[in-house]
N, C-alpha and C. Protein backbone atom coordinates (compact mmCIF):
# COMPACT_ATOMS: atom_id res chain seq x y z
N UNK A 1 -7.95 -23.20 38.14
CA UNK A 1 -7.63 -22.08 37.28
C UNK A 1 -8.02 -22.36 35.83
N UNK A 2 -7.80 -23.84 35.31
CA UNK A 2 -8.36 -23.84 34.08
C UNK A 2 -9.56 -23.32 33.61
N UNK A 3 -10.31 -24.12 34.55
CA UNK A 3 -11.98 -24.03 34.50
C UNK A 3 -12.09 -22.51 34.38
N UNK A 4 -11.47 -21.35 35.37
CA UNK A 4 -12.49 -20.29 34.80
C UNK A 4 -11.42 -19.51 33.44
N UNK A 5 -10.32 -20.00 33.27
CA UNK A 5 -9.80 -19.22 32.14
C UNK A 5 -10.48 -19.77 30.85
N UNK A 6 -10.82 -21.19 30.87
CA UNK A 6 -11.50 -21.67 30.10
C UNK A 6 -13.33 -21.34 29.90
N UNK A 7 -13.68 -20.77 30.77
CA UNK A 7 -15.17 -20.48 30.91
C UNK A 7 -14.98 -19.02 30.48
N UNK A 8 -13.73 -18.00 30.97
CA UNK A 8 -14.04 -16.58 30.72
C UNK A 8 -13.21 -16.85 29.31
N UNK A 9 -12.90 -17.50 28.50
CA UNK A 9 -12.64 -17.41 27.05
C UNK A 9 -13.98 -17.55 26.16
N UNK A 10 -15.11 -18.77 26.70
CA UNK A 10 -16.00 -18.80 26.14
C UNK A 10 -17.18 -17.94 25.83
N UNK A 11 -16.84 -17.67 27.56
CA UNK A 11 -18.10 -16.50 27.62
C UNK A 11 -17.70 -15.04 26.72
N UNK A 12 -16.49 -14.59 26.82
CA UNK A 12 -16.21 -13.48 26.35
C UNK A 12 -16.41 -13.80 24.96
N UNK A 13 -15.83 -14.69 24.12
CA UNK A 13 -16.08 -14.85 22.54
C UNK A 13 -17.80 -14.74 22.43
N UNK A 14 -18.67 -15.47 23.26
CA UNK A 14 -20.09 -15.56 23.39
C UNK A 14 -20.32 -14.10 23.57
N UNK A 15 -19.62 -13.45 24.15
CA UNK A 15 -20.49 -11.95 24.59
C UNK A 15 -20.14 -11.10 23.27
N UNK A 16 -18.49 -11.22 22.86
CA UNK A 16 -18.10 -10.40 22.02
C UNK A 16 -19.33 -10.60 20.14
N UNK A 17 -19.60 -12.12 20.42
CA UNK A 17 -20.31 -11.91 19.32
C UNK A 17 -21.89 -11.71 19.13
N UNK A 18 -22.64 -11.29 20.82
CA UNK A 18 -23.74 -10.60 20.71
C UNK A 18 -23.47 -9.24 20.60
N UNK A 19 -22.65 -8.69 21.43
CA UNK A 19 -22.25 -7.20 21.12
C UNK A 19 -22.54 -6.63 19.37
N UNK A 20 -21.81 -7.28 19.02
CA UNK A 20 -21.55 -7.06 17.28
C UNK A 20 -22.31 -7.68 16.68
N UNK A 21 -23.26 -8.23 17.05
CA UNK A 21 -24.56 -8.64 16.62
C UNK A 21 -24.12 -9.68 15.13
N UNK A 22 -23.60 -10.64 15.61
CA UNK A 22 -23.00 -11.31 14.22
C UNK A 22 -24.22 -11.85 13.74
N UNK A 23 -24.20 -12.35 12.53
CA UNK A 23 -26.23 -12.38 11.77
C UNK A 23 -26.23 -13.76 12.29
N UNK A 24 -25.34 -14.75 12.53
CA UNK A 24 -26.28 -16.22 12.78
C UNK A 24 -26.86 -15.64 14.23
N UNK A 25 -26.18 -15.09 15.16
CA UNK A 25 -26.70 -15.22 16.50
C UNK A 25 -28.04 -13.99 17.00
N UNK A 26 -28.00 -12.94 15.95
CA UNK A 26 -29.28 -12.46 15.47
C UNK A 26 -30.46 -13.72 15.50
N UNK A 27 -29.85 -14.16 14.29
CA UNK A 27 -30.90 -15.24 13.89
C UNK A 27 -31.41 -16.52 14.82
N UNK A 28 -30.35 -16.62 15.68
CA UNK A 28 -30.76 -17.40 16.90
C UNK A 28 -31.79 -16.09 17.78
N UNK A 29 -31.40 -15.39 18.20
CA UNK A 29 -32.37 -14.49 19.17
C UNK A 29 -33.48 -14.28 18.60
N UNK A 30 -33.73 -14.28 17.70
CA UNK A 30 -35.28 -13.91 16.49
C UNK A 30 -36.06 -15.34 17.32
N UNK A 31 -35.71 -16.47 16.72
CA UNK A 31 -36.14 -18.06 17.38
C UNK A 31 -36.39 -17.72 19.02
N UNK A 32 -35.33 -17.08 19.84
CA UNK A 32 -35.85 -16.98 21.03
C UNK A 32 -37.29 -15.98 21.69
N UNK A 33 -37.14 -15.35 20.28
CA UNK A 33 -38.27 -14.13 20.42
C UNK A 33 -37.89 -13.33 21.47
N UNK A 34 -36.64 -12.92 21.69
CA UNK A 34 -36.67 -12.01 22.97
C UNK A 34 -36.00 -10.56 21.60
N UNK A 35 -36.40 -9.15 22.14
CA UNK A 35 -35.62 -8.34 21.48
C UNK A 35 -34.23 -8.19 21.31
N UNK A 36 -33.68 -7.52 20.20
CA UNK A 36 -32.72 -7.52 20.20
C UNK A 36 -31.66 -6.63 21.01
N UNK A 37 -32.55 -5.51 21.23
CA UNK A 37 -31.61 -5.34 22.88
C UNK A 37 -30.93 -5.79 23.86
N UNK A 38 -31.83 -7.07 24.24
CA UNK A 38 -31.32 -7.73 25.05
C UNK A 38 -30.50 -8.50 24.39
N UNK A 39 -30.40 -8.89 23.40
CA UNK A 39 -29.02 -9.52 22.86
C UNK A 39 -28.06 -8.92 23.06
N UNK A 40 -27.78 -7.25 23.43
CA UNK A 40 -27.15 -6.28 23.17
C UNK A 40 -26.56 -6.40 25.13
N UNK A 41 -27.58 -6.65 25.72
CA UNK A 41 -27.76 -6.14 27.31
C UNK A 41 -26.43 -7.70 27.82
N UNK A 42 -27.60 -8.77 27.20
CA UNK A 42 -26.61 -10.24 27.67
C UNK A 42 -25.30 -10.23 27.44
N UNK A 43 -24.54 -9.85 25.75
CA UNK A 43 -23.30 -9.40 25.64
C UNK A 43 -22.32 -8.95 26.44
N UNK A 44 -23.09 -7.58 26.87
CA UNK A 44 -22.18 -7.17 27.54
C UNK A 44 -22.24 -7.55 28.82
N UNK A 45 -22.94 -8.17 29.33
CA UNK A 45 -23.19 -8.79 30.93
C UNK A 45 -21.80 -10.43 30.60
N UNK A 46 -22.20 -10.95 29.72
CA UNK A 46 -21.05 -11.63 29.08
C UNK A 46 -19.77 -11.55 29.12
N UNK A 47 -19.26 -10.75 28.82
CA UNK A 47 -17.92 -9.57 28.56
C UNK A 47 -18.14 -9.42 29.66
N UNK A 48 -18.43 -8.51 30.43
CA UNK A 48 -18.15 -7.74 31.87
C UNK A 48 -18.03 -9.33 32.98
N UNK A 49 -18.47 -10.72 32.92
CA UNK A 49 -18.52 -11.96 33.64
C UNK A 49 -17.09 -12.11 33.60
N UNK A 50 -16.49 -12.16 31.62
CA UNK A 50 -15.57 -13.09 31.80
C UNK A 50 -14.40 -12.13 32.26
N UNK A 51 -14.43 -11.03 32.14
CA UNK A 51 -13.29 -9.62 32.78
C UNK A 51 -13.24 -10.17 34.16
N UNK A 52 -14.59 -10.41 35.17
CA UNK A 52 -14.63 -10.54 36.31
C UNK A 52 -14.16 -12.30 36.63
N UNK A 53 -14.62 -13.10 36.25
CA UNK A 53 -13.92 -14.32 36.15
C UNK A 53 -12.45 -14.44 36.27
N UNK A 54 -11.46 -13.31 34.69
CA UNK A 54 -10.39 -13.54 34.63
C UNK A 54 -9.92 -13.07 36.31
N UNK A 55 -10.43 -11.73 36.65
CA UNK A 55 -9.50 -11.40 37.88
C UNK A 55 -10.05 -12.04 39.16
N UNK A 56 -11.05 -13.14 38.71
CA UNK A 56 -11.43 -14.32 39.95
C UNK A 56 -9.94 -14.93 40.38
N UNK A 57 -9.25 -15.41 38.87
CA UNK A 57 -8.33 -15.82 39.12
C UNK A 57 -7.41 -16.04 40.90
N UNK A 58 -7.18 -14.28 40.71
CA UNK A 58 -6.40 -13.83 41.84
C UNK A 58 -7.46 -13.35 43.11
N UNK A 59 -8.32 -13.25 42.77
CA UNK A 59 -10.00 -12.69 44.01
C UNK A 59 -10.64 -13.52 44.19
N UNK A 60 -11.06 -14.39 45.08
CA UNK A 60 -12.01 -15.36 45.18
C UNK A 60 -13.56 -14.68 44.84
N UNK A 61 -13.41 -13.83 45.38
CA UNK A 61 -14.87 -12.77 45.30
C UNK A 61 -15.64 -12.46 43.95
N UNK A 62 -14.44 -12.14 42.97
CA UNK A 62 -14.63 -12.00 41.91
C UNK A 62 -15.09 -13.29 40.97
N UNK A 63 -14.56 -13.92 41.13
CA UNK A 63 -14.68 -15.68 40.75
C UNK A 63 -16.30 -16.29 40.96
N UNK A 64 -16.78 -15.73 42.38
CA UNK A 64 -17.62 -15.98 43.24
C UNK A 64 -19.16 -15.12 42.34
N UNK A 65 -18.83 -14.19 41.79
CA UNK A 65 -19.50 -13.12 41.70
C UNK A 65 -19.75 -13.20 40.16
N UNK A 66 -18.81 -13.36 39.03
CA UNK A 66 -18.90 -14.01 38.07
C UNK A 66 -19.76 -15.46 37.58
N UNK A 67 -19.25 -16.32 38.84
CA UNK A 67 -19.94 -17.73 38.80
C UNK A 67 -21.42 -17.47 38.88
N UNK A 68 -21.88 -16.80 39.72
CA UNK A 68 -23.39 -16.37 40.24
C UNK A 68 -24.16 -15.75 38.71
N UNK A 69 -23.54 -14.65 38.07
CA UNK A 69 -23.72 -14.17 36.88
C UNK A 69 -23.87 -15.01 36.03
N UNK A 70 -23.05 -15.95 35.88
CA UNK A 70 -22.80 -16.84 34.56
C UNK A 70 -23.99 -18.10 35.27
N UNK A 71 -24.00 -18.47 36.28
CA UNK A 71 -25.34 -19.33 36.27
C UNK A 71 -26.87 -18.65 36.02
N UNK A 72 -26.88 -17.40 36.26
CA UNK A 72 -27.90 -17.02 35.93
C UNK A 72 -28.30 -16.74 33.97
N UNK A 73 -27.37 -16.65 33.54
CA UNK A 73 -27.49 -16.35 32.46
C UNK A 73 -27.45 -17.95 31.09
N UNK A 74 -26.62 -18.52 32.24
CA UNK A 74 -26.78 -19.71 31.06
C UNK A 74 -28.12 -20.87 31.59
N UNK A 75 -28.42 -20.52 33.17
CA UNK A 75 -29.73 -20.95 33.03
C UNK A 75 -30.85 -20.38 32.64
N UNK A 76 -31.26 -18.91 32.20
CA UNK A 76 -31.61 -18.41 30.68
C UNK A 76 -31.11 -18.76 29.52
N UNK A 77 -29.98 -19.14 29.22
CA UNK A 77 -29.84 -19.89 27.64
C UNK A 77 -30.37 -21.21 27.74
N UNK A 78 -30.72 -21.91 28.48
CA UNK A 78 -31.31 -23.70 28.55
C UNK A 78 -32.74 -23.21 28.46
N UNK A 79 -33.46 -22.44 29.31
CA UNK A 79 -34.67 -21.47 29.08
C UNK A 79 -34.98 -21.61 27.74
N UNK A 80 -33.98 -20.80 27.06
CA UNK A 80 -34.82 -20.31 25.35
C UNK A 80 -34.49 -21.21 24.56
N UNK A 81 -33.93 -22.29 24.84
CA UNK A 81 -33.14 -23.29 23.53
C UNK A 81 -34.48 -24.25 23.81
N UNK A 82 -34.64 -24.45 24.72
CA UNK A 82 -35.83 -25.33 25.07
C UNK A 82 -37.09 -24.73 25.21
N UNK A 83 -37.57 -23.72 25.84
CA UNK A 83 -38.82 -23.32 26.14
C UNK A 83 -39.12 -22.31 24.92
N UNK A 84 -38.33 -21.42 24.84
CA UNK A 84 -38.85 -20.43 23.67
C UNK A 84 -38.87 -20.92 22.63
N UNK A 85 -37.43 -21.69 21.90
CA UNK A 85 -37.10 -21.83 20.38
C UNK A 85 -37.65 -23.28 20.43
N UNK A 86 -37.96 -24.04 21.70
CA UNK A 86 -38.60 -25.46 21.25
C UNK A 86 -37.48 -26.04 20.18
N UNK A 87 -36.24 -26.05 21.11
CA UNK A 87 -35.05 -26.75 20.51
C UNK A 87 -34.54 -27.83 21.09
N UNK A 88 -33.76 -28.97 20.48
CA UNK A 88 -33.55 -30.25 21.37
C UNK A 88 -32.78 -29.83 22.28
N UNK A 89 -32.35 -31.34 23.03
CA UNK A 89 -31.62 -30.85 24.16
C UNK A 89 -30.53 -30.82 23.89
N UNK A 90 -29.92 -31.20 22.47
CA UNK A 90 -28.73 -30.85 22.12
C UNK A 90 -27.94 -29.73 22.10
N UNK A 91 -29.15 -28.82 21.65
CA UNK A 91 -28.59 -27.19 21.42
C UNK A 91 -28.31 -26.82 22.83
N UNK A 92 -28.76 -27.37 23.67
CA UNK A 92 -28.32 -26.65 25.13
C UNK A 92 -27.23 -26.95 25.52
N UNK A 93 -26.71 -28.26 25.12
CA UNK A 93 -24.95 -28.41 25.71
C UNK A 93 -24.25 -27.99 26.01
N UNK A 94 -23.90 -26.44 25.54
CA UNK A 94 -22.83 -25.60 25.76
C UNK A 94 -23.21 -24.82 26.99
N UNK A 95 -24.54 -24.51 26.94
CA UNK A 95 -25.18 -23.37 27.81
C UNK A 95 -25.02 -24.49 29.37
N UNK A 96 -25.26 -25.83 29.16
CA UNK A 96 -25.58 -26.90 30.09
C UNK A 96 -24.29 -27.01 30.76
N UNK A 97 -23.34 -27.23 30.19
CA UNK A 97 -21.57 -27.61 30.33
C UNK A 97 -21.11 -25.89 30.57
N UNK A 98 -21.20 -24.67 30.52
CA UNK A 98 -21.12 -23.58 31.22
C UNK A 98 -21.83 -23.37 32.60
N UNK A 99 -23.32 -23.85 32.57
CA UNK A 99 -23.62 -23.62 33.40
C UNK A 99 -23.48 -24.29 35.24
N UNK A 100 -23.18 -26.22 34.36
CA UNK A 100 -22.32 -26.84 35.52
C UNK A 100 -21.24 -26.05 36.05
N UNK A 101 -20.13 -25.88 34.86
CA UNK A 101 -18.83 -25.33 35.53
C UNK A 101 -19.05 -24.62 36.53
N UNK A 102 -19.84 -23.25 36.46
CA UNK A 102 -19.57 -22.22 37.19
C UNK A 102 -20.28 -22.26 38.55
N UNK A 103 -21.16 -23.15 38.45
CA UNK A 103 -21.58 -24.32 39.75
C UNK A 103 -20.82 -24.66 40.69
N UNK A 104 -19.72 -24.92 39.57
CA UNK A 104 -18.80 -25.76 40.57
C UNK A 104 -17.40 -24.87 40.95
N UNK A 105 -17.51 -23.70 40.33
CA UNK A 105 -16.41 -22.50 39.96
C UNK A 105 -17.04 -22.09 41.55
N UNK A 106 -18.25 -21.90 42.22
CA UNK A 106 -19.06 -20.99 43.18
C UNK A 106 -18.86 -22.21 44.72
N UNK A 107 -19.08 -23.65 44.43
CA UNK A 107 -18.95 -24.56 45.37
C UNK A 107 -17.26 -24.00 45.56
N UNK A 108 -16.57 -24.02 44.58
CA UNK A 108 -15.02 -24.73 44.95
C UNK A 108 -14.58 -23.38 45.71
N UNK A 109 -15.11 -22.09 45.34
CA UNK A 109 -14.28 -20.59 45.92
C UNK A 109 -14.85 -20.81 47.50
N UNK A 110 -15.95 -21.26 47.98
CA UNK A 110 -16.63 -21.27 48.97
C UNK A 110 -16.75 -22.23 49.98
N UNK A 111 -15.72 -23.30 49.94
CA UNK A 111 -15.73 -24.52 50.63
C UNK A 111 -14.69 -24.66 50.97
């Protein structure tokens, strides 16, 4: 239960501040060269993960279904930190350490 209350806190603060387009994370998506739409699109795919995460809680399905989402998306953030923005592998840590969890958020509902 930690793991995804702790993953749908991150992700949602992460989504809530592409939504609202805060200017550093603008300024990160400019570096990724992707439009800013899709900063707009990931957000809320963000937000709508960690909603679905929280009620993983009590749904395995949901948990299941979230995890799948959130690996796809933070293995697109290791994507642009590295391939697009030609950033170390430092900057990927967070995206790297989200994207294990929910790895293991998808093994643990399913075994």
């Amino acid at each position: 239960m930690i793991m995804k209350v702790s993953l749908a806190a991150f992700m949602l603060a992460g989504g809530i501040i592409k939504v609202f387009r805060v200017p550093f994370q603008v300024e990160h998506w400019r570096h990724y060269q992707y439009p800013l739409w899709f900063l707009t699109v990931t957000g809320i795919l963000e937000i709508a993960g960690a909603l679905a995460m929280t009620a993983g809680i009590w749904n395995r399905y949901a948990a299941f279904g979230a995890g799948v989402l959130f690996v796809v998306l933070m293995a697109g953030a290791v994507h642009a930190h590295i391939v697009r923005a030609h950033q170390s592998l430092l900057m990927t840590i967070p995206a790297a350490i989200c994207l294990i969890i929910s790895i293991m958020i998808i093994i643990r509902e399913f075994t």
